[in-house]
Protein backbone atom coordinates (compact mmCIF):
# COMPACT_ATOMS: atom_id res chain seq x y z
CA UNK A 1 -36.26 9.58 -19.16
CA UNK A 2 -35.64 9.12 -15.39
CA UNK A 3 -32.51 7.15 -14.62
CA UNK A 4 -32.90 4.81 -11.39
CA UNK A 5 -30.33 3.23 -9.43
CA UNK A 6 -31.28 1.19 -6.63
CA UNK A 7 -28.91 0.35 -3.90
CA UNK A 8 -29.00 -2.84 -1.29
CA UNK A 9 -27.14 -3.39 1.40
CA UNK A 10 -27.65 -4.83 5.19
CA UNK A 11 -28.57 -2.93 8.26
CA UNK A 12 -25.56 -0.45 8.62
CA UNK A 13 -23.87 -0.72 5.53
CA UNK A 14 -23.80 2.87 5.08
CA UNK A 15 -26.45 2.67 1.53
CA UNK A 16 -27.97 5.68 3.12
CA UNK A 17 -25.04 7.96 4.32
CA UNK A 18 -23.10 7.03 0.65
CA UNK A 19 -26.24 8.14 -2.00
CA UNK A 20 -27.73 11.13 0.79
CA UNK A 21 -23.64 12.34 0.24
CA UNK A 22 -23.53 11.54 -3.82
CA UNK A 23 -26.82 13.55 -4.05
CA UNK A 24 -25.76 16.66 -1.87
CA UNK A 25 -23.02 16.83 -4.16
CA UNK A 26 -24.22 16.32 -7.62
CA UNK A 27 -27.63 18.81 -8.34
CA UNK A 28 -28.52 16.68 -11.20
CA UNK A 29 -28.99 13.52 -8.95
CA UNK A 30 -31.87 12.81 -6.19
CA UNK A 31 -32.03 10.66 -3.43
CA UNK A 32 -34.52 9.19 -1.86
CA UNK A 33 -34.34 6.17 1.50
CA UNK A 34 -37.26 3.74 1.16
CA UNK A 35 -36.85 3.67 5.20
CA UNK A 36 -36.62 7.59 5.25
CA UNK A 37 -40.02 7.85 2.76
CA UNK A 38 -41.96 5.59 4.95
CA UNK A 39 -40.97 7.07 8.29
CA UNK A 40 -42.05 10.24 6.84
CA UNK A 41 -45.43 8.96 6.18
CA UNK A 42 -45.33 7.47 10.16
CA UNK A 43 -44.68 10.84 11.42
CA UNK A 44 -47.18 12.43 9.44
CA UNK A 45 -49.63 10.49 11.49
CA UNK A 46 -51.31 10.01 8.61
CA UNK A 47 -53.72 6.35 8.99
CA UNK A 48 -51.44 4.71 6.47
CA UNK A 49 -48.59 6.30 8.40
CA UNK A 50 -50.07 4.25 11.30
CA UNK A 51 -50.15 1.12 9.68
CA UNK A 52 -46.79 1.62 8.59
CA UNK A 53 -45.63 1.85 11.76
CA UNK A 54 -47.37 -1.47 13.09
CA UNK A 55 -44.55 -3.15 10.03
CA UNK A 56 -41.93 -1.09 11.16
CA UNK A 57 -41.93 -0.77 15.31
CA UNK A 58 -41.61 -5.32 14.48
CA UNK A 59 -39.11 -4.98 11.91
CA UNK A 60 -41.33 -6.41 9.65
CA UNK A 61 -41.54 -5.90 5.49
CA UNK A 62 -44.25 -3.19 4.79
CA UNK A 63 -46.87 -4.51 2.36
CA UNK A 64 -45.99 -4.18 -1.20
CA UNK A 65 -48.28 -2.58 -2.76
CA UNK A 66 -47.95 0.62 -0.20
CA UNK A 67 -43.78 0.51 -1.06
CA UNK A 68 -44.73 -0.18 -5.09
CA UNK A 69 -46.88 3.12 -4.86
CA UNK A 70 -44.54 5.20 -2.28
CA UNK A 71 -41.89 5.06 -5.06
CA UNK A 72 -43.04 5.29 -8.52
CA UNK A 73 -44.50 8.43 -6.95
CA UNK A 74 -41.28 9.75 -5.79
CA UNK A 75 -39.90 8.80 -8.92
CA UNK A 76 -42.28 10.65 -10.63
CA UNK A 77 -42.36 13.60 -8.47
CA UNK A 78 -39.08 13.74 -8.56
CA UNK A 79 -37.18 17.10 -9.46
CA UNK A 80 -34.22 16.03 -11.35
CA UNK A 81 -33.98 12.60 -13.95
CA UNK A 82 -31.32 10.74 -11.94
CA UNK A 83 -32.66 9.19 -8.56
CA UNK A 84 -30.48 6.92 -6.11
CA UNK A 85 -33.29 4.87 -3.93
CA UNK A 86 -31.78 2.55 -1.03
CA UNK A 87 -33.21 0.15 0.76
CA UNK A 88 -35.20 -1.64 -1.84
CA UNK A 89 -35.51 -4.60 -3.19
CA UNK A 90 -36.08 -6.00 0.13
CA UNK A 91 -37.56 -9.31 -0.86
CA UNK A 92 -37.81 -11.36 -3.95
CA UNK A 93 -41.59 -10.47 -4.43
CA UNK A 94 -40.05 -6.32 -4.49
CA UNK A 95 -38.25 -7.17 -6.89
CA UNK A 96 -40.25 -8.88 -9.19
CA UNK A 97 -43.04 -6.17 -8.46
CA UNK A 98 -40.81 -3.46 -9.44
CA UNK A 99 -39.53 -4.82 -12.91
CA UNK A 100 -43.13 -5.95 -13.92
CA UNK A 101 -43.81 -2.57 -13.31
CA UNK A 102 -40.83 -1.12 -15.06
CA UNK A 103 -41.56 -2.96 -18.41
CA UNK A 104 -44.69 -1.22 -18.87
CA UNK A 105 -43.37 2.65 -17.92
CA UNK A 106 -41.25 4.38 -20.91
CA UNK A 107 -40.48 7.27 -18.48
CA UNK A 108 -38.04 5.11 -15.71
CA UNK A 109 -35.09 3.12 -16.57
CA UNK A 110 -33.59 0.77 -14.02
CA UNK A 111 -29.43 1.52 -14.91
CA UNK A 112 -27.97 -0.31 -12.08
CA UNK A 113 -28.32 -2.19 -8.65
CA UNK A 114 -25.83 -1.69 -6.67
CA UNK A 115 -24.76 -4.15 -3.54
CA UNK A 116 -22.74 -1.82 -0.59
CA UNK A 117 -21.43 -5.51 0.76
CA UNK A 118 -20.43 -5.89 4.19
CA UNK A 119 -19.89 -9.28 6.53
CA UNK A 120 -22.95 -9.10 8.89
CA UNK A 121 -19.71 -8.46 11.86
CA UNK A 122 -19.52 -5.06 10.76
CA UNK A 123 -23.25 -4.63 10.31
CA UNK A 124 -23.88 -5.40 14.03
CA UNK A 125 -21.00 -3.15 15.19
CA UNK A 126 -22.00 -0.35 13.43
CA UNK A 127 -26.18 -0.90 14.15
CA UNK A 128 -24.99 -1.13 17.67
CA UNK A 129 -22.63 1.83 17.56
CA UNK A 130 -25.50 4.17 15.87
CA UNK A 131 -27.51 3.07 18.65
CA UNK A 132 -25.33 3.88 21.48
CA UNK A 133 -24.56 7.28 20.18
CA UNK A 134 -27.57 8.50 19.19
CA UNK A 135 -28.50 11.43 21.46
CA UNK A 136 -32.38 11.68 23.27
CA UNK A 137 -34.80 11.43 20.88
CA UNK A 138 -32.69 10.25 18.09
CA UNK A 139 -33.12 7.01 18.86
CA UNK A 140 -34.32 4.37 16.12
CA UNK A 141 -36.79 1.97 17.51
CA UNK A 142 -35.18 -0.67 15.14
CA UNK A 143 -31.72 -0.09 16.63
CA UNK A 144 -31.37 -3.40 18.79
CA UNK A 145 -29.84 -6.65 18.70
CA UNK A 146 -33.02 -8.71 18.93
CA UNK A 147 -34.32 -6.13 16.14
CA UNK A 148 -30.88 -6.33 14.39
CA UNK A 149 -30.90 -10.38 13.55
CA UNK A 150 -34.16 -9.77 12.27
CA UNK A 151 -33.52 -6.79 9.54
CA UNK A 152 -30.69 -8.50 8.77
CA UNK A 153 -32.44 -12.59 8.03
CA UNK A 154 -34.96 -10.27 6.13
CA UNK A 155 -32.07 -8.72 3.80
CA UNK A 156 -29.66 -12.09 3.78
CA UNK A 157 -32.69 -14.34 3.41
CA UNK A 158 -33.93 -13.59 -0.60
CA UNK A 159 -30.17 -11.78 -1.26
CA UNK A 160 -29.28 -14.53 -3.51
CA UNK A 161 -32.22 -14.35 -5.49
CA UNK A 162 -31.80 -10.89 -6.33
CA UNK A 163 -27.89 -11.24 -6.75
CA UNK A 164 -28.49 -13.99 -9.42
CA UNK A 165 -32.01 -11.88 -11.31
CA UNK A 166 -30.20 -8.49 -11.35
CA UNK A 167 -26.80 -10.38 -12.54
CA UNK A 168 -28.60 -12.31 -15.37
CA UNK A 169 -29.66 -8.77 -16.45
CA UNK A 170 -26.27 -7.18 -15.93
CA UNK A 171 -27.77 -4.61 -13.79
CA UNK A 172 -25.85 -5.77 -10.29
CA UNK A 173 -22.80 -3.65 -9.09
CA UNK A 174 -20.91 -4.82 -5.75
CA UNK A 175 -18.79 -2.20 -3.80
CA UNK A 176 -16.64 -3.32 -0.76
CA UNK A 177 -18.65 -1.50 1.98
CA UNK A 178 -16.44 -2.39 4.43
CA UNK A 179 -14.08 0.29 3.88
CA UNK A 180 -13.82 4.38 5.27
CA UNK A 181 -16.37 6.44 3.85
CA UNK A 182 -14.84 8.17 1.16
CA UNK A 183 -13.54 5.76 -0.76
CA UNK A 184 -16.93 3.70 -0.52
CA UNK A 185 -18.44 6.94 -1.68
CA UNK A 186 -15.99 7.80 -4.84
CA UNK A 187 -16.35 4.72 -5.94
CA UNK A 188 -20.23 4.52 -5.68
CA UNK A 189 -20.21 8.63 -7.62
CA UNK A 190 -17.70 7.45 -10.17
CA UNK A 191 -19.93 4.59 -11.39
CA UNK A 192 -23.47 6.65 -11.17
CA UNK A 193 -22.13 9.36 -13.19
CA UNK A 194 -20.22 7.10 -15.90
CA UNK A 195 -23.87 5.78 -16.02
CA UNK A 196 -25.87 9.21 -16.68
């Protein structure tokens, strides 16, 4: 049985850096970025990886049945039975996708979602910070303001839907992602291996 933990959280609240840490550390855990698998597919150059990109380089939501299929295969695929994937749900429709799909596999079980929260203040700074330091070529086309408010109406616009569905089903977990990184972090292990 795989064990799946999904975590949300706005531009820059660190969902990536916190599970790609928790998963370097603990062999028997996997992570994989929604953002991360479908930039992979971009660079590929691949024709899907092309109209990926069109979604992307606007900061738009990539159709749902290309994110539905991009990870029930890396959940499949994947080498060990506990995966972290951020970055998804992203809208209410993701959501609902994914559990319809979830009642009919025996292999995956959905064990938590878990909320990194942080006030959309800290969001910018840190978007805006990433963005400023990144060296030549590391830049992320969806690093600016304009692109910012955008991601971030996408996430805030359906969060309450999914706060109340994945709370009705006791699945939601928040953790203060406001704080340094470790703590965020121990927190976030603590409560993923309590649940494996």
């Amino acid at each position: 049985m795989k064990k799946l933990f999904l975590i949300i959280g706005a531009p820059g609240s660190g969902k990536t850096t916190d599970a790609s840490i928790i998963a370097g550390k603990n062999e028997n855990i996997v992570h994989y970025s929604t953002g991360d698998m479908l930039r992979e597919e971009v660079a590929s150059g691949s024709e899907l990886g092309q109209t990926i990109d069109g979604f992307i380089s606007k900061g738009a939501l990539v159709p749902l049945n290309i994110i539905i299929d991009t990870i029930i295969s890396a959940i499949k695929n994947a080498p060990v039975d506990n995966i972290l994937i951020d970055g998804y749900p992203r809208s209410t429709e993701q959501m609902i996708a994914l559990d319809e799909l979830l009642t009919t596999e025996d292999e995956i079980e959905l064990v938590s979602t878990i909320e990194v929260r942080v006030s959309q203040d800290v969001a910018k700074d840190r978007i805006l910070g990433r963005a400023a330091d990144a060296k030549p070529g590391e830049e992320r086309s969806d690093d600016s303001i304009e692109v910012f408010y955008d991601r971030m109406k996408i996430y805030t616009d359906p969060l309450a839907e999914i706060q109340e569905f994945y709370t009705k089903k006791n699945l939601l977990t928040v953790i203060n992602g406001e704080r340094e990184l470790e703590p965020i972090v121990a927190e976030m292990e603590e409560f993923i291996k309590s649940n494996i």
